[in-house]
C-alpha atoms as a PDB file:
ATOM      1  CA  UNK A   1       0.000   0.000   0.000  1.00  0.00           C
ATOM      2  CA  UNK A   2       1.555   3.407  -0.989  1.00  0.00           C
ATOM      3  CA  UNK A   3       2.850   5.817   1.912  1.00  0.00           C
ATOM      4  CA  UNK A   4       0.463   8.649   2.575  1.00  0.00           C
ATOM      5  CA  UNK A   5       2.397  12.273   2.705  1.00  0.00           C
ATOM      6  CA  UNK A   6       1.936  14.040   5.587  1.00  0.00           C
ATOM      7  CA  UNK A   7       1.345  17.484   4.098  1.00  0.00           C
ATOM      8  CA  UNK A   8      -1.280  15.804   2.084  1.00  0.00           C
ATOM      9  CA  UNK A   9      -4.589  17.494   2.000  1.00  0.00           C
ATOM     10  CA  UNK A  10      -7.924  16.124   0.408  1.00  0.00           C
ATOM     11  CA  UNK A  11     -10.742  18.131  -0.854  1.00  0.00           C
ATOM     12  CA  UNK A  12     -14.507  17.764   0.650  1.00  0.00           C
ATOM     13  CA  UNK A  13     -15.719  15.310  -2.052  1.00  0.00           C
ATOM     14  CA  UNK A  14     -13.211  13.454  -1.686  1.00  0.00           C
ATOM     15  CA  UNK A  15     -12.822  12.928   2.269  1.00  0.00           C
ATOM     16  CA  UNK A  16     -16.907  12.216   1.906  1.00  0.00           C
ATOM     17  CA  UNK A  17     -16.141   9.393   0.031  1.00  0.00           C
ATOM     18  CA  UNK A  18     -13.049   8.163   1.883  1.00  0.00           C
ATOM     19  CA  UNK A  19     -15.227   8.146   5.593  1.00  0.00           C
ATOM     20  CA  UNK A  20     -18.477   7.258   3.778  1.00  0.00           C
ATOM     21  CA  UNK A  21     -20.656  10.246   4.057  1.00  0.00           C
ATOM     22  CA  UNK A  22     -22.484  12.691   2.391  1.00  0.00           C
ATOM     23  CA  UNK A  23     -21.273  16.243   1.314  1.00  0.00           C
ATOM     24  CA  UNK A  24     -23.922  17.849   3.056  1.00  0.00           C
ATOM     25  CA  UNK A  25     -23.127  16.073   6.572  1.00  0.00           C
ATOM     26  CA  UNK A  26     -19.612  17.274   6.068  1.00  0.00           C
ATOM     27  CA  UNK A  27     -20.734  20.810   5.567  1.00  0.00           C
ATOM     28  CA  UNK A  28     -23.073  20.706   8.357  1.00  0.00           C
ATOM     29  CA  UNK A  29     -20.672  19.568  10.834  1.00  0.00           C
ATOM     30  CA  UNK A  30     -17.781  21.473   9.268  1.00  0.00           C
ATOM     31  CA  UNK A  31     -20.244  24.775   9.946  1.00  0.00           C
ATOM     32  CA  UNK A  32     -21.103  23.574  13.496  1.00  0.00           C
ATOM     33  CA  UNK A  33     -17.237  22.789  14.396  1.00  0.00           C
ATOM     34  CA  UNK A  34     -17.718  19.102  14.795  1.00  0.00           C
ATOM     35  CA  UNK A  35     -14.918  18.528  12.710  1.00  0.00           C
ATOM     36  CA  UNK A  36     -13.266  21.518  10.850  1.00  0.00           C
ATOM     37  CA  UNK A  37     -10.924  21.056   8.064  1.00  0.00           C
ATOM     38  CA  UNK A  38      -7.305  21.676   9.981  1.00  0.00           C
ATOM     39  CA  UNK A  39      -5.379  21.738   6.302  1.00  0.00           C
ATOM     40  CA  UNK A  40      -7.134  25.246   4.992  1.00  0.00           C
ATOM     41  CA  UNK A  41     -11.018  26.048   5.901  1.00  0.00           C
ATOM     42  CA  UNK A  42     -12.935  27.492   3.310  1.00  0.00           C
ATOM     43  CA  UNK A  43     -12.694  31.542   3.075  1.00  0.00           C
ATOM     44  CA  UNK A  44     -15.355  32.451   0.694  1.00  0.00           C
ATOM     45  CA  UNK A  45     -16.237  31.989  -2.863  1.00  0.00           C
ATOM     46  CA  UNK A  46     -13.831  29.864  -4.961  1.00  0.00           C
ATOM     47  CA  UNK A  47     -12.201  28.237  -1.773  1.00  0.00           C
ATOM     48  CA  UNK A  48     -12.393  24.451  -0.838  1.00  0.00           C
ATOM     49  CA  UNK A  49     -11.793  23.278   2.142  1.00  0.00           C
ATOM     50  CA  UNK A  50      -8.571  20.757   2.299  1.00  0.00           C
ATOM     51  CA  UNK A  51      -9.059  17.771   4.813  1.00  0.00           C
ATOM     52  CA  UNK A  52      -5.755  16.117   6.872  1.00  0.00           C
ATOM     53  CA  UNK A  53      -5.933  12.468   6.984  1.00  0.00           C
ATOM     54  CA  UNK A  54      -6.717  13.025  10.620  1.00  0.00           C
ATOM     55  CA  UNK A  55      -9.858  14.961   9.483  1.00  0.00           C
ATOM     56  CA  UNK A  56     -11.058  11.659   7.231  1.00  0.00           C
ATOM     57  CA  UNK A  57     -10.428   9.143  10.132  1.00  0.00           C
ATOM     58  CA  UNK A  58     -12.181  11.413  12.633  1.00  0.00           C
ATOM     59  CA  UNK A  59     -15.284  11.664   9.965  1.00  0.00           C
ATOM     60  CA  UNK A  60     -14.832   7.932   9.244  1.00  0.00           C
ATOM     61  CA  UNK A  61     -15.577   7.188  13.121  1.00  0.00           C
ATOM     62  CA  UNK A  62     -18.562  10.052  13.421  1.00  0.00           C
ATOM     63  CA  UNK A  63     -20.129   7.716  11.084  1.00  0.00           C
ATOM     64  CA  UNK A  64     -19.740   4.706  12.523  1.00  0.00           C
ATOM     65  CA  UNK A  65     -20.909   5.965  15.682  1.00  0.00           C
ATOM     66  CA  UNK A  66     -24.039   7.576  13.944  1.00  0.00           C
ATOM     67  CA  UNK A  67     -24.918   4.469  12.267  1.00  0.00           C
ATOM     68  CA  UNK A  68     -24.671   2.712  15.787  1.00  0.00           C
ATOM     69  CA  UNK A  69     -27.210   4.987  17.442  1.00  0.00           C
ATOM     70  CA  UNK A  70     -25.196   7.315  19.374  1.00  0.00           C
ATOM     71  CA  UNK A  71     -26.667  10.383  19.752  1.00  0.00           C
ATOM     72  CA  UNK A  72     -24.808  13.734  18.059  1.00  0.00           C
ATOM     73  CA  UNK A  73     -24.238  15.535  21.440  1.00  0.00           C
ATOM     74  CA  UNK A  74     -22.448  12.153  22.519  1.00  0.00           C
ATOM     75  CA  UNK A  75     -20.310  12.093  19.432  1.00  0.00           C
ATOM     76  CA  UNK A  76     -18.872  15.504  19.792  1.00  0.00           C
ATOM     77  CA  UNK A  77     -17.724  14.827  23.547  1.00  0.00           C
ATOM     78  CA  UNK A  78     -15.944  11.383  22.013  1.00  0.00           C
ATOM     79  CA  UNK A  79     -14.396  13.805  19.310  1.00  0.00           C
ATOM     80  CA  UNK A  80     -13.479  16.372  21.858  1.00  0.00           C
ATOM     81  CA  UNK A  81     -11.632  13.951  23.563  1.00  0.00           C
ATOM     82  CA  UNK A  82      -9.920  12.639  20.064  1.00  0.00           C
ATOM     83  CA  UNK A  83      -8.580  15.886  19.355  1.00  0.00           C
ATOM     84  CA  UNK A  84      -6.485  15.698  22.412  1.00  0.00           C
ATOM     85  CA  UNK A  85      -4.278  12.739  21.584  1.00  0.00           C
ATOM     86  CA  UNK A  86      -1.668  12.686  18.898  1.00  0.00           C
ATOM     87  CA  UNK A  87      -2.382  11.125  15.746  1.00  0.00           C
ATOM     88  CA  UNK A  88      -0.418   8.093  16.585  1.00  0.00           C
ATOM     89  CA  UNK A  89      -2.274   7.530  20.164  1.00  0.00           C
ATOM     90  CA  UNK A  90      -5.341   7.281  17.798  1.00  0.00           C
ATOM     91  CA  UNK A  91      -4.617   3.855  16.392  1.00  0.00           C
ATOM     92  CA  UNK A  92      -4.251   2.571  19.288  1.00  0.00           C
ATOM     93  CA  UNK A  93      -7.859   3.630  20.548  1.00  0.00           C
ATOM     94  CA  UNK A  94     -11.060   1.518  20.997  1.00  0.00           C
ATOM     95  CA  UNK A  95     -14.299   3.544  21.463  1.00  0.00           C
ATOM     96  CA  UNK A  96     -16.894   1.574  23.577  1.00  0.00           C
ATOM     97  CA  UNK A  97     -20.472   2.599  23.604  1.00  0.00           C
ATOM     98  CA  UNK A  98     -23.995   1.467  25.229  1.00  0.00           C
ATOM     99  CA  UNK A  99     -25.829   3.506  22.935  1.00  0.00           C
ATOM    100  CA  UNK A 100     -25.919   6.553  24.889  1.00  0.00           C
ATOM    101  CA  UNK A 101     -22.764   7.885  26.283  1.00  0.00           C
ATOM    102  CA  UNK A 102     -18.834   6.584  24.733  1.00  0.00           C
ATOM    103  CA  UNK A 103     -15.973   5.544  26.286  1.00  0.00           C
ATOM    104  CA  UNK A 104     -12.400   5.491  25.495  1.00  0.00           C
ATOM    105  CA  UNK A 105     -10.630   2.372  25.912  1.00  0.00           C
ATOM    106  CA  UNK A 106      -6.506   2.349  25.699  1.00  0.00           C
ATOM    107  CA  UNK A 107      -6.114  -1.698  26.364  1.00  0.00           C
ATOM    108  CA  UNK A 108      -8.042  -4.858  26.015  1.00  0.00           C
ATOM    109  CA  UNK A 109      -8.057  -5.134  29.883  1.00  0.00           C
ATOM    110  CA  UNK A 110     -10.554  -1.917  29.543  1.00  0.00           C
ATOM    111  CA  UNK A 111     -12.677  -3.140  27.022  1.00  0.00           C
ATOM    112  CA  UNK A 112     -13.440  -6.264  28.767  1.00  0.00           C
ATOM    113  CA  UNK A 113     -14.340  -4.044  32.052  1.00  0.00           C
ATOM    114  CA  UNK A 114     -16.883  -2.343  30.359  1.00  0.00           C
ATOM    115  CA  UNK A 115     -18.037  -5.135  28.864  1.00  0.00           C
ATOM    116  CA  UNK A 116     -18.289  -6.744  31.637  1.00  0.00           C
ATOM    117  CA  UNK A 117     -20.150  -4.162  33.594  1.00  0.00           C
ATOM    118  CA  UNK A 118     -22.610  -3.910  30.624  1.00  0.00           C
ATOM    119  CA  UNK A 119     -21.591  -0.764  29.442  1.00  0.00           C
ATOM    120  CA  UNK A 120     -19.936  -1.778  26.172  1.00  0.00           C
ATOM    121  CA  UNK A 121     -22.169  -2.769  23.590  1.00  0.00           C
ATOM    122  CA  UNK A 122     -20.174  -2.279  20.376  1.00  0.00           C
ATOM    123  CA  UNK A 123     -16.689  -1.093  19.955  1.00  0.00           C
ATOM    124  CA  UNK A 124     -14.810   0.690  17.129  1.00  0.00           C
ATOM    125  CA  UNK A 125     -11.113  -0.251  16.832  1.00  0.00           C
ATOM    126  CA  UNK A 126     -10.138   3.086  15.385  1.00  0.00           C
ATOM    127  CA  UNK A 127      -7.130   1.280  14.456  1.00  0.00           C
ATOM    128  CA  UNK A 128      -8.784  -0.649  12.030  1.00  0.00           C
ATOM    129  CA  UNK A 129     -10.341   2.375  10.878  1.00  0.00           C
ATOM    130  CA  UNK A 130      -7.176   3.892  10.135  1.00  0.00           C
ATOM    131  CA  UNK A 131      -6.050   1.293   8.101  1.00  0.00           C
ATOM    132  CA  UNK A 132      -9.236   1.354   6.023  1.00  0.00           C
ATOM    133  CA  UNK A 133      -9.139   5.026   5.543  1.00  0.00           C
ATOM    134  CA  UNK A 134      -5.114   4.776   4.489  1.00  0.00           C
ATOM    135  CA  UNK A 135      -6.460   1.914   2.021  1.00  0.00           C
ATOM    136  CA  UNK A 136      -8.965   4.104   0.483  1.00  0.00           C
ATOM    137  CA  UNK A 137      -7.010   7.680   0.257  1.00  0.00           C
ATOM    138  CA  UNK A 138      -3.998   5.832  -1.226  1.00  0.00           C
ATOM    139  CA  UNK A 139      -6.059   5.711  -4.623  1.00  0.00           C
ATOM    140  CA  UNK A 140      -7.172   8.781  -4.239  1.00  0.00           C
ATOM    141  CA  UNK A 141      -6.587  12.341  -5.272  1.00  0.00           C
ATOM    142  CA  UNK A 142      -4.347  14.941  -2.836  1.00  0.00           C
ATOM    143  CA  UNK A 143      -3.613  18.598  -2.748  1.00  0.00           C
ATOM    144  CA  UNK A 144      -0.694  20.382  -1.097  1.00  0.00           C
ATOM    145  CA  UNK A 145      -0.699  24.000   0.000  1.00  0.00           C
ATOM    146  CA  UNK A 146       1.047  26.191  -1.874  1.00  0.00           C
ATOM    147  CA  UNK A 147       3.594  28.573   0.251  1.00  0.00           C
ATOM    148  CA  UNK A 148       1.203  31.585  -0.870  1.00  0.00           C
ATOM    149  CA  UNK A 149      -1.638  29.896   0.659  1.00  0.00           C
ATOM    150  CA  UNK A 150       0.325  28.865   3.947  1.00  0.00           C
ATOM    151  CA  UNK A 151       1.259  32.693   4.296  1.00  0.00           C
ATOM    152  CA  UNK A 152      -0.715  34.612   6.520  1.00  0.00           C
ATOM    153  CA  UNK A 153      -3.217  37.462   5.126  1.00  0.00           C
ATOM    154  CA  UNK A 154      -1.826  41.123   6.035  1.00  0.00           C
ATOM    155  CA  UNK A 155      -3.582  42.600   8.775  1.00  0.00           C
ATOM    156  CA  UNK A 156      -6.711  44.482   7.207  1.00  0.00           C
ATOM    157  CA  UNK A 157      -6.830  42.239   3.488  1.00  0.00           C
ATOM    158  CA  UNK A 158      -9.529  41.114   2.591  1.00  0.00           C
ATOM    159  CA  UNK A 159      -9.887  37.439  -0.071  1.00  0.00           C
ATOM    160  CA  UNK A 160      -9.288  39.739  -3.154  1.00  0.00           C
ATOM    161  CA  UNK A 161      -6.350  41.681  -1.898  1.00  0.00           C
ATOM    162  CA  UNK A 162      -4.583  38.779  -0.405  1.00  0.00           C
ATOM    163  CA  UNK A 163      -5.021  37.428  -3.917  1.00  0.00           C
ATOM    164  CA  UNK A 164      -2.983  40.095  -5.415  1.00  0.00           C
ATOM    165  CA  UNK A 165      -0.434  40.417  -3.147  1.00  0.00           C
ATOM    166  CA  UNK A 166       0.511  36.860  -3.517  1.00  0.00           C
ATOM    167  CA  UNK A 167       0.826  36.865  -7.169  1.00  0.00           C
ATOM    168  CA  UNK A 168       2.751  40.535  -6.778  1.00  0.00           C
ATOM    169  CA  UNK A 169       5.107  38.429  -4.308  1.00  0.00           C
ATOM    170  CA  UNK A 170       5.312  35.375  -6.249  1.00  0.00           C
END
C-alpha cells in the first residue's frame, strides 16, 4: 500500500467518500465545528476546504458511531476527547459505547471491564479504521498547500487583496 504524505490534503468530495458520508453532513458539521478542516477552511467563494488524513479518520468514526445509534451531542464529547491525543495515540484507541454515552478504551483489559459491567455494547477499533481510511485515500486524489496559501493574510486584506499580493510576491 503506498505511503500517505503528511502534508497531504484532500478536498470535501473526496474525504466524503473516503469516511463514507455525504457532502452535506460534512458541511453541516464542518459549519457547526464538529470537525473543521485543519489543512485550509474554506474563506469564501472559490475556496475548498482541504481535509488532513486526521480529518477523514475522525469523519470515518462520526459515522460509525451515527450508524450505531449514538446520539450527536455524545459524538462531539468522544471527538473532543480525540482531538487531544496525537495522531499516533489514535490507532491505538477503541471507542466503547452502550448507545448513549462513549468511552475510550486504551487496552483490552478496559474493554473487557466495560463489557463486563454492561456498558460496552459495540466497539470501534479506530485502528482498524485507520487502516481502512489509508487503504482508500492511497487511490485517491491529494492537494498540497502552496507557500502563498500557507502565508498569513496582512492585517486588514480582505480574499481579493490577499489574492494580489501573492501573485505581486510570487
Amino acid at each position: 500500500m503506498p505511503q500517505l504524505a503528511a502534508d497531504a490534503g484532500y478536498r470535501g468530495p473526496i474525504a466524503c467518500r473516503a469516511a463514507g458520508i455525504t457532502y452535506r453532513q460534512l458541511d453541516y458539521w464542518a459549519r457547526t465545528g464538529l470537525v473543521e478542516p485543519s489543512i485550509r477552511n474554506a474563506t469564501g467563494s472559490g475556496t475548498q476546504r482541504l481535509y488532513s488524513f486526521r480529518d477523514v479518520l475522525v469523519l470515518k468514526v462520526i459515522k460509525r458511531l451515527l450508524a450505531t445509534g449514538v446520539t450527536l451531542p455524545q459524538i462531539r464529547k468522544a471527538v473532543s476527547h480525540l482531538r487531544e491525543r496525537g495522531v499516533e495515540d489514535l490507532a491505538q484507541i477503541t471507542l466503547m459505547s452502550d448507545g448513549s454515552s462513549v468511552f475510550e478504551c486504551t487496552s483490552s483489559d478496559e474493554v473487557i471491564d466495560l463489557v463486563q459491567n454492561g456498558q460496552g455494547v459495540f466497539g470501534i477499533a479506530v485502528g482498524k479504521v485507520w487502516r481502512e481510511v489509508e487503504g482508500d485515500l492511497a487511490h485517491l486524489p491529494t492537494e498540497r498547500l502552496t507557500d502563498a496559501e500557507s502565508q498569513p493574510a496582512i492585517d486588514g486584506d480582505d480574499e481579493l487583496s490577499a489574492r494580489r499580493r501573492r501573485r505581486r510576491t510570487g
